[in-house]
PDB file of N, CA and C in Angstrom:
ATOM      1  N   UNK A   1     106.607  93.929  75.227  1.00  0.00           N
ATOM      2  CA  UNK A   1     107.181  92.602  75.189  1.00  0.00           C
ATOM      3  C   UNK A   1     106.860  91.889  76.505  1.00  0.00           C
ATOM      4  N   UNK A   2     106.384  90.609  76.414  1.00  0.00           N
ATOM      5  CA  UNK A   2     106.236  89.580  77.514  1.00  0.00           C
ATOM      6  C   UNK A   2     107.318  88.912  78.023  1.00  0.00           C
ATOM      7  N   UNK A   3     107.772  89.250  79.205  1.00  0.00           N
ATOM      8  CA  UNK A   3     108.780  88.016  79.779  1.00  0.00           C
ATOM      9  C   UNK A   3     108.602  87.703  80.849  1.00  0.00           C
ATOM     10  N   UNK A   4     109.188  86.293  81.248  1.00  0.00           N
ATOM     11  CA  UNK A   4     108.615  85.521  82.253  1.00  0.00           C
ATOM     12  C   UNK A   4     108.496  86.270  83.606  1.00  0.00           C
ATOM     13  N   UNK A   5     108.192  85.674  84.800  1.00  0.00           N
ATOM     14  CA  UNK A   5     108.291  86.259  86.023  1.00  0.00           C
ATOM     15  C   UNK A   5     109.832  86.445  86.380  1.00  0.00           C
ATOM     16  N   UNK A   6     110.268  85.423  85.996  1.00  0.00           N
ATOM     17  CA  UNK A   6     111.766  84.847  86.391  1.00  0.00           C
ATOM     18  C   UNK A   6     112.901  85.440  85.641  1.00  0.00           C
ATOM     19  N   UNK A   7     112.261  86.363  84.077  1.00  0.00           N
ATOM     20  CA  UNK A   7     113.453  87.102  83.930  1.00  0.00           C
ATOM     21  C   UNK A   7     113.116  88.539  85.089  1.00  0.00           C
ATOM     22  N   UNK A   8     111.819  88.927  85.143  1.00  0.00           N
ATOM     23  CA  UNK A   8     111.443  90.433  85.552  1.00  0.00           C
ATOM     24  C   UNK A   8     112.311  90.379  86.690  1.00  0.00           C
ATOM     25  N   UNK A   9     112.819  89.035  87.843  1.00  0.00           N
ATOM     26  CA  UNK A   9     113.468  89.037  88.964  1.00  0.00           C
ATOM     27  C   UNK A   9     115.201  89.004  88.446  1.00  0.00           C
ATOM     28  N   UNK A  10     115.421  88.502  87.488  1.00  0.00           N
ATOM     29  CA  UNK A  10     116.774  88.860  87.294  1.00  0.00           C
ATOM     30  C   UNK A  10     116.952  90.059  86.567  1.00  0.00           C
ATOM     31  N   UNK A  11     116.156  90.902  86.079  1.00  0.00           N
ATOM     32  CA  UNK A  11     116.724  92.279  85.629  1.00  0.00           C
ATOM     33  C   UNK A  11     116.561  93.124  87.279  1.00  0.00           C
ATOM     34  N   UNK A  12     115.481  93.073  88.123  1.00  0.00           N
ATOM     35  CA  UNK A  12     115.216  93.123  89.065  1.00  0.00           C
ATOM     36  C   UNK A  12     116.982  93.217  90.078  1.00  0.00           C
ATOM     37  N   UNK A  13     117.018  91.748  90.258  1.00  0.00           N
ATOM     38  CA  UNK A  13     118.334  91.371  91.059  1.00  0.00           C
ATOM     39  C   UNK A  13     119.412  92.723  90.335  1.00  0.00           C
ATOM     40  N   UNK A  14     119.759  92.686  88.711  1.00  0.00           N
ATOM     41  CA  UNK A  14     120.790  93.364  88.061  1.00  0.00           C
ATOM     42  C   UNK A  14     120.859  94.569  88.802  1.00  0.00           C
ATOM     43  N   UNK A  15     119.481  95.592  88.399  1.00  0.00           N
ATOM     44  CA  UNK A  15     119.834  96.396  89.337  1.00  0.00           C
ATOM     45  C   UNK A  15     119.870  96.937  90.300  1.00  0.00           C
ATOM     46  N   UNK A  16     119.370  96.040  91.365  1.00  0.00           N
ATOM     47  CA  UNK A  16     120.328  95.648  92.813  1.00  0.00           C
ATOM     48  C   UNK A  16     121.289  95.680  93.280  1.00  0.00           C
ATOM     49  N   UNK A  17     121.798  95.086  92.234  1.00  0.00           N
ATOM     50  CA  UNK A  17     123.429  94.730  92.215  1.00  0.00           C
ATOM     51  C   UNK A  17     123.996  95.902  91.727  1.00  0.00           C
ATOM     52  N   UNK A  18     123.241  96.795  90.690  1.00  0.00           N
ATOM     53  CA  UNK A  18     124.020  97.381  90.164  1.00  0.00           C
ATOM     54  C   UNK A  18     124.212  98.887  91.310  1.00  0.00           C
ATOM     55  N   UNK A  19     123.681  98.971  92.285  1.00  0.00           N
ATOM     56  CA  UNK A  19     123.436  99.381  93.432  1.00  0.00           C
ATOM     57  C   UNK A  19     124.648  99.466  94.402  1.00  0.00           C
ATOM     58  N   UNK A  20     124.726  98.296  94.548  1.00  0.00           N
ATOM     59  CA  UNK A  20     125.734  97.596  95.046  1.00  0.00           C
ATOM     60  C   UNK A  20     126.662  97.629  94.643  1.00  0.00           C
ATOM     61  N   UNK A  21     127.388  97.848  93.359  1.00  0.00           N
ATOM     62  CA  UNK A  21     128.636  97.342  93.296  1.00  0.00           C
ATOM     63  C   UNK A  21     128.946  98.301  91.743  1.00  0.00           C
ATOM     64  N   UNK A  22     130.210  98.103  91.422  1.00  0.00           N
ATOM     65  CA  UNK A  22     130.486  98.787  89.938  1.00  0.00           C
ATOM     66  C   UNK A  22     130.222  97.977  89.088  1.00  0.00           C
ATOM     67  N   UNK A  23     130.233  97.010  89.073  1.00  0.00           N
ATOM     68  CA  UNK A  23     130.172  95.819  87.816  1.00  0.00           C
ATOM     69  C   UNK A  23     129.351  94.817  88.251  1.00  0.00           C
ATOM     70  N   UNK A  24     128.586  94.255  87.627  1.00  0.00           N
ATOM     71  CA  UNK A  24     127.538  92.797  88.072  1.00  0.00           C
ATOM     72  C   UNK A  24     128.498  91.897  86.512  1.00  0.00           C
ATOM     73  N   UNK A  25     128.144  90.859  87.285  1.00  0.00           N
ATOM     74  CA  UNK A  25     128.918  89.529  86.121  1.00  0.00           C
ATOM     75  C   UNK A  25     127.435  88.315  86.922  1.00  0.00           C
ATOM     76  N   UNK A  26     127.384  87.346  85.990  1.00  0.00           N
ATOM     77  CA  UNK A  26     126.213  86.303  86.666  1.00  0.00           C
ATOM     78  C   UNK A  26     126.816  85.911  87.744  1.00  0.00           C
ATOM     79  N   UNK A  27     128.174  85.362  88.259  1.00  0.00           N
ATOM     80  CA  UNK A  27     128.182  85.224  89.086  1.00  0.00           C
ATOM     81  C   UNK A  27     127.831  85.638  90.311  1.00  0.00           C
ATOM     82  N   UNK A  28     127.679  87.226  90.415  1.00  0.00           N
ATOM     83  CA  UNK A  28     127.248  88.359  91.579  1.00  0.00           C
ATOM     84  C   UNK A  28     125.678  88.102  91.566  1.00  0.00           C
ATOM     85  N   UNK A  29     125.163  87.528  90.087  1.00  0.00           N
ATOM     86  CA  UNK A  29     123.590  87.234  90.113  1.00  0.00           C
ATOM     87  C   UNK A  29     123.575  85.666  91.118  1.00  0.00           C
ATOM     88  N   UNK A  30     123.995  84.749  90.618  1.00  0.00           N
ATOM     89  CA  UNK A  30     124.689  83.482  91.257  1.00  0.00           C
ATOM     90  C   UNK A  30     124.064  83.726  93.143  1.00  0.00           C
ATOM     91  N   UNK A  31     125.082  84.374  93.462  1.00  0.00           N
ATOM     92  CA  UNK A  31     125.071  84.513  94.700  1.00  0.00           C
ATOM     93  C   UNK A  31     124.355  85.485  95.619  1.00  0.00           C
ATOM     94  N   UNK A  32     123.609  86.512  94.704  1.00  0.00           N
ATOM     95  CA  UNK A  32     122.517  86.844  95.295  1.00  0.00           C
ATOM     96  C   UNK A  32     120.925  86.221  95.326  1.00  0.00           C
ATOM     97  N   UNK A  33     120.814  85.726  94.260  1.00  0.00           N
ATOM     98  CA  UNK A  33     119.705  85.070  93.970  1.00  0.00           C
ATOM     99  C   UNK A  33     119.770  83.243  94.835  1.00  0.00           C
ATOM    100  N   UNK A  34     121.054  82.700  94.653  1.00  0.00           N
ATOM    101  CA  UNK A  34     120.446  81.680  95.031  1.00  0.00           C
ATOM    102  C   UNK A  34     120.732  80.757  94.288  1.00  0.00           C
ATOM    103  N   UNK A  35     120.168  81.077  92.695  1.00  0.00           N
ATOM    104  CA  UNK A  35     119.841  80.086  91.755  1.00  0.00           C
ATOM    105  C   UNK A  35     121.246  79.768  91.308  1.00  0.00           C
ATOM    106  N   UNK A  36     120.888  78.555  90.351  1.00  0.00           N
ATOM    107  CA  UNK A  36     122.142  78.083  89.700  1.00  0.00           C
ATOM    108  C   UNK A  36     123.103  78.553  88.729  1.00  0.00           C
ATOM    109  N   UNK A  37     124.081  78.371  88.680  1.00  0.00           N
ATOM    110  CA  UNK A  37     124.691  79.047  87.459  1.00  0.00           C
ATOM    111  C   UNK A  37     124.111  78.380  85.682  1.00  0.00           C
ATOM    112  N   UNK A  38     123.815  77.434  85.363  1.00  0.00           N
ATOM    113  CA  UNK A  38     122.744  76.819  84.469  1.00  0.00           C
ATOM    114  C   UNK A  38     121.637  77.977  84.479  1.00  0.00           C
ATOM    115  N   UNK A  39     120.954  78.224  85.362  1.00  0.00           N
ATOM    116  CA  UNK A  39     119.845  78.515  85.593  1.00  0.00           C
ATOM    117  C   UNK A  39     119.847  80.196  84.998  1.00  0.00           C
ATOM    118  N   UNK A  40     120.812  80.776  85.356  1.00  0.00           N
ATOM    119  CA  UNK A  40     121.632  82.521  85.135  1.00  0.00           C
ATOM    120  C   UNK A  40     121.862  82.376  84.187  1.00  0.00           C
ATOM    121  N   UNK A  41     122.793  81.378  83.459  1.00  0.00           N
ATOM    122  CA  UNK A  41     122.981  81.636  82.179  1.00  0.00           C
ATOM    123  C   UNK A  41     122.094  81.581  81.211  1.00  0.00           C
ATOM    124  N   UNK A  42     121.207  80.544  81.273  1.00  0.00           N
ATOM    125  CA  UNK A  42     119.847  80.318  80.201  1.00  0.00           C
ATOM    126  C   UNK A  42     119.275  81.824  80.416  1.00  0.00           C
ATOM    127  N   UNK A  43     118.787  82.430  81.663  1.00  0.00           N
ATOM    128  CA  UNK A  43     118.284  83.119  81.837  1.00  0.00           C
ATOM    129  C   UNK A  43     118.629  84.737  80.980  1.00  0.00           C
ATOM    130  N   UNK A  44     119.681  85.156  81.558  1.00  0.00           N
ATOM    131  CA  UNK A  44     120.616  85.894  80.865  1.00  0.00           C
ATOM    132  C   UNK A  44     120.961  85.777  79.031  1.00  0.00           C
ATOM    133  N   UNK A  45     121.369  84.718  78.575  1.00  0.00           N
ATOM    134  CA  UNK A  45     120.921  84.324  77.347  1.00  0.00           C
ATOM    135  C   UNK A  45     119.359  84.754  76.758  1.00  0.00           C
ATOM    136  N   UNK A  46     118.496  84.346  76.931  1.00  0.00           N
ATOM    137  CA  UNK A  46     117.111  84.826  77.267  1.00  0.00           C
ATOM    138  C   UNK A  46     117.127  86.198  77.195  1.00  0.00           C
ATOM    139  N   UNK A  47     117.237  86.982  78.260  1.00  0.00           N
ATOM    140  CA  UNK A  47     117.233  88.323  78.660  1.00  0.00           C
ATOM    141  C   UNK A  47     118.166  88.943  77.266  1.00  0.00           C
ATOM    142  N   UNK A  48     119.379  88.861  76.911  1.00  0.00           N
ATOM    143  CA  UNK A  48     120.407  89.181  76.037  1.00  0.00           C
ATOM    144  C   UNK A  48     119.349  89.129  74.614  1.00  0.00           C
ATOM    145  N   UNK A  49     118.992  88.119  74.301  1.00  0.00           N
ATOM    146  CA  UNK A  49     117.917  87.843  73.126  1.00  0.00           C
ATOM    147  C   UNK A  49     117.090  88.787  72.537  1.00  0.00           C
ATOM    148  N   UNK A  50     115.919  89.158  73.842  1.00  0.00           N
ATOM    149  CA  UNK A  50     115.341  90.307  74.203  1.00  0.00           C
ATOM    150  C   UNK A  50     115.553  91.263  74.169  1.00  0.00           C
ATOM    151  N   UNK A  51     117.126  91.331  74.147  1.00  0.00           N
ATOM    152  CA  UNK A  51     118.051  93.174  73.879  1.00  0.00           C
ATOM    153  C   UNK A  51     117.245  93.691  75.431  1.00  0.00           C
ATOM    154  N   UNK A  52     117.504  92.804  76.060  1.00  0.00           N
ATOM    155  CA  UNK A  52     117.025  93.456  77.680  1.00  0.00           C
ATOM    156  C   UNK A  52     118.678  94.032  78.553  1.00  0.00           C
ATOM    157  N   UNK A  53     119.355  93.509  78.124  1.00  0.00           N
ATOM    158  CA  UNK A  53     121.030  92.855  78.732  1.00  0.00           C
ATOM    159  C   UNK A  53     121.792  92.982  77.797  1.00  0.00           C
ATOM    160  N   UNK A  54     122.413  93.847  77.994  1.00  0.00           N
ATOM    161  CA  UNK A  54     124.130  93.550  76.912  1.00  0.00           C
ATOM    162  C   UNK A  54     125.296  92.673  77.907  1.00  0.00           C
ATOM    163  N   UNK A  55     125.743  92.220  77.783  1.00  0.00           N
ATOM    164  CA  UNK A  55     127.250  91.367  78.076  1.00  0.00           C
ATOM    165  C   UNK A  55     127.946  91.570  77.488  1.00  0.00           C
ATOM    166  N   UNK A  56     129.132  92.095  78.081  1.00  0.00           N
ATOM    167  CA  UNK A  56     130.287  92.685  77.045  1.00  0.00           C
ATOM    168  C   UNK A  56     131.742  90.940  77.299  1.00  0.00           C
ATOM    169  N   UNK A  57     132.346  91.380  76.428  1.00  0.00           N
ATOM    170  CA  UNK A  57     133.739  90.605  76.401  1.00  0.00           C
ATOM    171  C   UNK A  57     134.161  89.753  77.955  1.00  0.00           C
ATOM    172  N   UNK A  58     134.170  90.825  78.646  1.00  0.00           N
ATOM    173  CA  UNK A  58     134.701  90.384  80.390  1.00  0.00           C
ATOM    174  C   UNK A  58     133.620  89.697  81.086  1.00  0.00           C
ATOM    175  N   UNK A  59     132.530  89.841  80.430  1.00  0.00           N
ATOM    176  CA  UNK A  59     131.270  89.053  81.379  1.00  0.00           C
ATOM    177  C   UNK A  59     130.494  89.883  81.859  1.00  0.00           C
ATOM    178  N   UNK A  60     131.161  91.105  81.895  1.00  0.00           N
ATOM    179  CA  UNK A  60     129.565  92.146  82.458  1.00  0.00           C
ATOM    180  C   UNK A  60     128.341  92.613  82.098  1.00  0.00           C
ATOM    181  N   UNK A  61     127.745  92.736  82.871  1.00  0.00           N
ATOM    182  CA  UNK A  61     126.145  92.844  82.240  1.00  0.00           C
ATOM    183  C   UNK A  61     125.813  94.615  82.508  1.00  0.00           C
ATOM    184  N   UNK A  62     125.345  94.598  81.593  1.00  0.00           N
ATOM    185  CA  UNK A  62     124.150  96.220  81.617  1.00  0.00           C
ATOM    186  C   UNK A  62     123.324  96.004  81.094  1.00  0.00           C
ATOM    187  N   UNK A  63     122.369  96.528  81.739  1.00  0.00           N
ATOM    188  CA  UNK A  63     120.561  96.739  81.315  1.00  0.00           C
ATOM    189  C   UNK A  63     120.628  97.688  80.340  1.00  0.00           C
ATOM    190  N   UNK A  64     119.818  97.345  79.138  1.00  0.00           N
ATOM    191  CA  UNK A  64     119.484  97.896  78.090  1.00  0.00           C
ATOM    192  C   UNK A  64     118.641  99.302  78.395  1.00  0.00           C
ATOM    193  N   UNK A  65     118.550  99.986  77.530  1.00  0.00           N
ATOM    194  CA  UNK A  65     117.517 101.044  77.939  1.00  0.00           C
ATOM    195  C   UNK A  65     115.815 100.455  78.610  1.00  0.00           C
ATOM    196  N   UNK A  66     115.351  99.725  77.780  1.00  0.00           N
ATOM    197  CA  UNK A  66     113.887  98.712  77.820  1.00  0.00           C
ATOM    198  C   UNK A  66     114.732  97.947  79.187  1.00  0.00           C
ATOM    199  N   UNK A  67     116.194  97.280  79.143  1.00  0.00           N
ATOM    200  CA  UNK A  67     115.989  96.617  80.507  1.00  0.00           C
ATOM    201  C   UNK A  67     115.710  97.019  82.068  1.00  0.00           C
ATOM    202  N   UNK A  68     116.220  97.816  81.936  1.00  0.00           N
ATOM    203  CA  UNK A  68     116.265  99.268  82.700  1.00  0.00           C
ATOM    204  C   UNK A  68     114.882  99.661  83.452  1.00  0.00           C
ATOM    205  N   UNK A  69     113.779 100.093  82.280  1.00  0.00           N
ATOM    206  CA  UNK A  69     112.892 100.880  82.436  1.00  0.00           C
ATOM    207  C   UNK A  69     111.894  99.572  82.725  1.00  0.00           C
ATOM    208  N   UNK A  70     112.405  98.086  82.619  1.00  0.00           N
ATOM    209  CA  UNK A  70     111.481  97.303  82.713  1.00  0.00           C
ATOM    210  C   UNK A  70     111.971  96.767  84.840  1.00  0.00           C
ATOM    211  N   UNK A  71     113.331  96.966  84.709  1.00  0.00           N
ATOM    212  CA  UNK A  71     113.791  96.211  86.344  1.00  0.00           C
ATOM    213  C   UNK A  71     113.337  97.402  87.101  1.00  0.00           C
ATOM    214  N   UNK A  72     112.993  98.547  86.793  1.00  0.00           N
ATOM    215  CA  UNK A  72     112.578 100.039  87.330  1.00  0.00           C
ATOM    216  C   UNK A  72     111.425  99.795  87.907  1.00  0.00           C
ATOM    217  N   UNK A  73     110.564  99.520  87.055  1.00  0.00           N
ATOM    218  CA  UNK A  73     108.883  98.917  87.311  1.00  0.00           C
ATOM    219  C   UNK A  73     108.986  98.228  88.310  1.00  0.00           C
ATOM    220  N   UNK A  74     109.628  96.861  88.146  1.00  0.00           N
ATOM    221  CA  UNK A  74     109.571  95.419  89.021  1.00  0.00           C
ATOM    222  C   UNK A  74     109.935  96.135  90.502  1.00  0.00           C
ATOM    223  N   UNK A  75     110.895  96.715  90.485  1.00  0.00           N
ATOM    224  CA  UNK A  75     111.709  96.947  91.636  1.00  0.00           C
ATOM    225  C   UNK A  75     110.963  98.282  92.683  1.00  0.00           C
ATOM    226  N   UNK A  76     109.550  98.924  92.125  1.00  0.00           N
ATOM    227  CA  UNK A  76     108.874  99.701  92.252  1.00  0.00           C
ATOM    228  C   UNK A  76     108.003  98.928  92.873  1.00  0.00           C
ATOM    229  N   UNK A  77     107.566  98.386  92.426  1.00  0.00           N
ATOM    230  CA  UNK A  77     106.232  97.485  92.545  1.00  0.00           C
ATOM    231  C   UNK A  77     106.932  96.516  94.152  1.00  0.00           C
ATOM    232  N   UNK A  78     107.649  95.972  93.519  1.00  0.00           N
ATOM    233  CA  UNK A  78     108.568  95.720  95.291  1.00  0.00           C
ATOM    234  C   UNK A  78     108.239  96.574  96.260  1.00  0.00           C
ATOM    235  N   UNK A  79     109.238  97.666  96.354  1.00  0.00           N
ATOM    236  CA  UNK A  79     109.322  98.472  97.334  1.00  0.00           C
ATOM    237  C   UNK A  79     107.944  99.188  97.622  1.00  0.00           C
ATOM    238  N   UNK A  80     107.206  99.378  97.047  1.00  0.00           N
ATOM    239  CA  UNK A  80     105.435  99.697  97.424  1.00  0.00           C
ATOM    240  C   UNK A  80     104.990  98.731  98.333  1.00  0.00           C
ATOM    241  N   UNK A  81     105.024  97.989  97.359  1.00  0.00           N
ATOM    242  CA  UNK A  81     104.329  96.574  98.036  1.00  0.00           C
ATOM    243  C   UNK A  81     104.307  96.135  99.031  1.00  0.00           C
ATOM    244  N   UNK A  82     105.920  96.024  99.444  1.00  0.00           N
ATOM    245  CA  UNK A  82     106.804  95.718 100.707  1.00  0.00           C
ATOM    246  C   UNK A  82     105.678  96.689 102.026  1.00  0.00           C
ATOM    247  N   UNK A  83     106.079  97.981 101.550  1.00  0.00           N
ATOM    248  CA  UNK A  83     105.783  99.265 102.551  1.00  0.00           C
ATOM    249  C   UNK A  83     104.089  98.953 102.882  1.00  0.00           C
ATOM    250  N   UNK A  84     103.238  98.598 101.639  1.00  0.00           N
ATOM    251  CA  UNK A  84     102.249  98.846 102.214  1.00  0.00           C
ATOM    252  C   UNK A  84     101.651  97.447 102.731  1.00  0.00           C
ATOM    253  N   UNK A  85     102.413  96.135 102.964  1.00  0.00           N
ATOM    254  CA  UNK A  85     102.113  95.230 103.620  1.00  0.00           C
ATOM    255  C   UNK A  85     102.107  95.349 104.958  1.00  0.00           C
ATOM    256  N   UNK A  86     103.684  96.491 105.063  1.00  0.00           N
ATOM    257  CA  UNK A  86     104.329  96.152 106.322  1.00  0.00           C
ATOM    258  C   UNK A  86     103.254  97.601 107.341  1.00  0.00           C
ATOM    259  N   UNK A  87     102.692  98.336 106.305  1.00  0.00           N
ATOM    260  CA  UNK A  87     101.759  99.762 106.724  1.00  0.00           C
ATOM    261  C   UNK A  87     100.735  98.874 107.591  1.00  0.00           C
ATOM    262  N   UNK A  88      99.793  97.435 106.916  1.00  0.00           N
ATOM    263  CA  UNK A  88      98.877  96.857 107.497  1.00  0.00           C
ATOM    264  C   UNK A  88      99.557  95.708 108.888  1.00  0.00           C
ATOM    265  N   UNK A  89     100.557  95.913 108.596  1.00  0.00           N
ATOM    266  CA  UNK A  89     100.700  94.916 110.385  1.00  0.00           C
ATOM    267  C   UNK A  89     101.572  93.710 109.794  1.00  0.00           C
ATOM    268  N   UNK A  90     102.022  93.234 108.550  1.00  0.00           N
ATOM    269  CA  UNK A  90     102.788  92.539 108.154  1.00  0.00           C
ATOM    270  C   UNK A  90     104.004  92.705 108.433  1.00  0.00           C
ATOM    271  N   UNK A  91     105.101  91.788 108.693  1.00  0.00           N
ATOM    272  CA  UNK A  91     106.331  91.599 109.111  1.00  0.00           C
ATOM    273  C   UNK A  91     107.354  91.622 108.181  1.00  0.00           C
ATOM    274  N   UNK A  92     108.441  92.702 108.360  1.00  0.00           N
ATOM    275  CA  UNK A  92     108.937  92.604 106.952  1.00  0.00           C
ATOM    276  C   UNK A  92     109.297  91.620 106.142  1.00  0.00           C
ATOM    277  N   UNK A  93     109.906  90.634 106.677  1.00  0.00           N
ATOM    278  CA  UNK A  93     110.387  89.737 105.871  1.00  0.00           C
ATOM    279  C   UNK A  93     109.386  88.699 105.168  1.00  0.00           C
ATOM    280  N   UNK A  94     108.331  88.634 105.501  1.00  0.00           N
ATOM    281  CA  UNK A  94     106.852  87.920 105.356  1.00  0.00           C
ATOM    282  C   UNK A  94     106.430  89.202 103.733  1.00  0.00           C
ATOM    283  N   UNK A  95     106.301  90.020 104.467  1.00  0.00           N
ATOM    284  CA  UNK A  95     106.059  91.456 103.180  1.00  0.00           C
ATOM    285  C   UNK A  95     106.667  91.638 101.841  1.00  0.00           C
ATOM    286  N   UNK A  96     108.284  91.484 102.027  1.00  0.00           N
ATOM    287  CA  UNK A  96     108.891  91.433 101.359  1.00  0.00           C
ATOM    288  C   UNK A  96     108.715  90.394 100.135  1.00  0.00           C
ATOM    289  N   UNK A  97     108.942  88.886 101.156  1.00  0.00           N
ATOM    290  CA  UNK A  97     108.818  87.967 100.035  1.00  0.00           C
ATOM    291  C   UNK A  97     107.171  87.707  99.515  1.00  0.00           C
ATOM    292  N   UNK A  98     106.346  88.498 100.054  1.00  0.00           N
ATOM    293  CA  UNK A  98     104.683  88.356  99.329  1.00  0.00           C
ATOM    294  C   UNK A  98     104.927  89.295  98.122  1.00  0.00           C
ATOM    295  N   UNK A  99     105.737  90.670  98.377  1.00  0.00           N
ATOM    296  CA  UNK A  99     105.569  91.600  97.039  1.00  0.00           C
ATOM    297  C   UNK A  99     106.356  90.720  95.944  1.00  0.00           C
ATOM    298  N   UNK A 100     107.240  90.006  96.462  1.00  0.00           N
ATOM    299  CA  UNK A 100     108.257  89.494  95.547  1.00  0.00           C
ATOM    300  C   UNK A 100     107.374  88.916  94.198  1.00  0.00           C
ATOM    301  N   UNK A 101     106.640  87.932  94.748  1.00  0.00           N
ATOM    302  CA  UNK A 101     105.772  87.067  94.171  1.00  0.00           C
ATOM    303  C   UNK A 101     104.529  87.763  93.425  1.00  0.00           C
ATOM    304  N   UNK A 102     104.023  89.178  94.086  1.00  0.00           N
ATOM    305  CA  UNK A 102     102.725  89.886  93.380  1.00  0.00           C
ATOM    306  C   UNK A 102     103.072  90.565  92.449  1.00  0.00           C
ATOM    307  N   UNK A 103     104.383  90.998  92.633  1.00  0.00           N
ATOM    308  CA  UNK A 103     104.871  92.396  91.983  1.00  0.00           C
ATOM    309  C   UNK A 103     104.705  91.722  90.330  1.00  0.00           C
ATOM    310  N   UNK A 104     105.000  90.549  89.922  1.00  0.00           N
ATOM    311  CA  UNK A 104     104.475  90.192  88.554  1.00  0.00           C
ATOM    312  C   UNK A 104     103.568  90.020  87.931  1.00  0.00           C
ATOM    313  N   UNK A 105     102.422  90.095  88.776  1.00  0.00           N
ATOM    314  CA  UNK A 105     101.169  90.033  88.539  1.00  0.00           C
ATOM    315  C   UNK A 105     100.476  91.174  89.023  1.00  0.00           C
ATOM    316  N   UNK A 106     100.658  91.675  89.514  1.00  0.00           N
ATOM    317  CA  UNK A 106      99.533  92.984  90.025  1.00  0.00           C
ATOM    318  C   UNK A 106      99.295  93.416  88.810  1.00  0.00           C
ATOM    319  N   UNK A 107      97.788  94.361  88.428  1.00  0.00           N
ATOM    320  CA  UNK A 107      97.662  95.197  87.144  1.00  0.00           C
ATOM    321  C   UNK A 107      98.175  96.372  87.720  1.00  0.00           C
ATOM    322  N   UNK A 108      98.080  96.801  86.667  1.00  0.00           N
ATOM    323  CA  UNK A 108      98.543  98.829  86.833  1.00  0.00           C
ATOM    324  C   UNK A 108      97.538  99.205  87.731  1.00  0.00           C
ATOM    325  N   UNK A 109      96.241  98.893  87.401  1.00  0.00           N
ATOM    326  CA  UNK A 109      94.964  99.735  87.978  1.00  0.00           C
ATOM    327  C   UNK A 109      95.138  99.496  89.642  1.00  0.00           C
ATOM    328  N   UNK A 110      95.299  98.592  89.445  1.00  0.00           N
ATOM    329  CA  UNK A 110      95.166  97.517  91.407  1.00  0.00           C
ATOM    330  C   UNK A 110      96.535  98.464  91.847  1.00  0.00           C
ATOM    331  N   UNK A 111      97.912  98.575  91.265  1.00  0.00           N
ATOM    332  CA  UNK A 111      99.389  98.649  91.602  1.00  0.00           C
ATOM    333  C   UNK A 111      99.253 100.175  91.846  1.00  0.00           C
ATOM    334  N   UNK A 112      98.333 100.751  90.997  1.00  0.00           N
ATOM    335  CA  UNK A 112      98.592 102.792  91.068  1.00  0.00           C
ATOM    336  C   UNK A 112      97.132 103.165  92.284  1.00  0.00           C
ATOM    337  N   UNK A 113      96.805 102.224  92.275  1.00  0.00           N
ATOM    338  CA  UNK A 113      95.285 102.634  93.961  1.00  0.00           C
ATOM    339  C   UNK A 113      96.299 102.436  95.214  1.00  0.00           C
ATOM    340  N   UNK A 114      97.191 101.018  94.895  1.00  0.00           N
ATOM    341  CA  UNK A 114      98.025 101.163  96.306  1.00  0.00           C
ATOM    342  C   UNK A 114      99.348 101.986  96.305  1.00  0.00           C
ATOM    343  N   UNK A 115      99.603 102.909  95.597  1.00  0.00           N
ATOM    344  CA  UNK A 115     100.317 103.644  95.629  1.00  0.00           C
ATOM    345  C   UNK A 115      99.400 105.157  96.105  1.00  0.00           C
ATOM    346  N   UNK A 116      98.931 105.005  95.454  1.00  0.00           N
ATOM    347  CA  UNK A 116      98.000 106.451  96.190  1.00  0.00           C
ATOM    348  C   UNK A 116      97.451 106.346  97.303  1.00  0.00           C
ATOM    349  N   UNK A 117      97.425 105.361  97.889  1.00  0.00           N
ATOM    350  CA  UNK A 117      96.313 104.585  99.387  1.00  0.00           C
ATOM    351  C   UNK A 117      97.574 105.331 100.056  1.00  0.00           C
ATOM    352  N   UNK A 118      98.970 104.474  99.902  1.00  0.00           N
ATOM    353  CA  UNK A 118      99.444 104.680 100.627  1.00  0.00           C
ATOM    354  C   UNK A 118     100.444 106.111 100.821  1.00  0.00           C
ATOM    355  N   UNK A 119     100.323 106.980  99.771  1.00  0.00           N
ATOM    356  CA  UNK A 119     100.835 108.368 100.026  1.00  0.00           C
ATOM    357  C   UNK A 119      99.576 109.349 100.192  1.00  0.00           C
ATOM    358  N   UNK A 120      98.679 108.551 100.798  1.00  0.00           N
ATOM    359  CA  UNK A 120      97.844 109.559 101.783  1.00  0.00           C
ATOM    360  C   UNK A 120      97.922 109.965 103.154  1.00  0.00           C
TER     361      UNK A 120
END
């Protein structure tokens, strides 16, 4: 299944959060991300559609099995990314927000060479 860049960062954010804390609700998305509450809810709606996100009664969110194994990837592809920017002389916070942006686009082929580059 195809979804935008912009959901891969809010299943992404979810489990972040879910990291963080016992329960995520959009609002905890709200205020980590930035974005609007309009913006979370379409999104989330979206994501829910997809059977990426369940939302129960109280507002809480859990990643589906597929949501899961899809914010797993994203959040992989991050933390590589991050490491092997910051391996070439890049500054973390410069690193960080470059993987942010690649991590949706990199292929597998390009994404599994810099994973092996860098556990050499």
């Amino acid at each position: 299944m195809k979804i935008q860049e912009s959901g891969e960062m809010y299943l992404e954010s979810i489990l972040v959060l879910r990291g963080e804390m016992p329960q995520v609700r959009a609002i905890d998305i709200v205020n980590y991300t930035g974005y609007t509450k309009p913006s979370i809810s379409r999104a989330l709606g979206l994501l829910k559609k997809d059977e990426l996100i369940v939302v129960d009664k109280s507002g809480y969110i859990t990643l589906t099995e597929a949501g899961e194994a899809r914010a797993i990837k994203v959040y992989e592809r991050h933390k590589v990314l991050t490491e092997f920017f910051e391996k070439i002389g890049v500054d973390k916070e410069t690193a960080s927000a470059d993987a942010c942006r690649i991590e949706h686009v990199i292929s597998d082929e390009t994404f599994d060479k810099i994973k092996e580059h860098i556990s050499k």
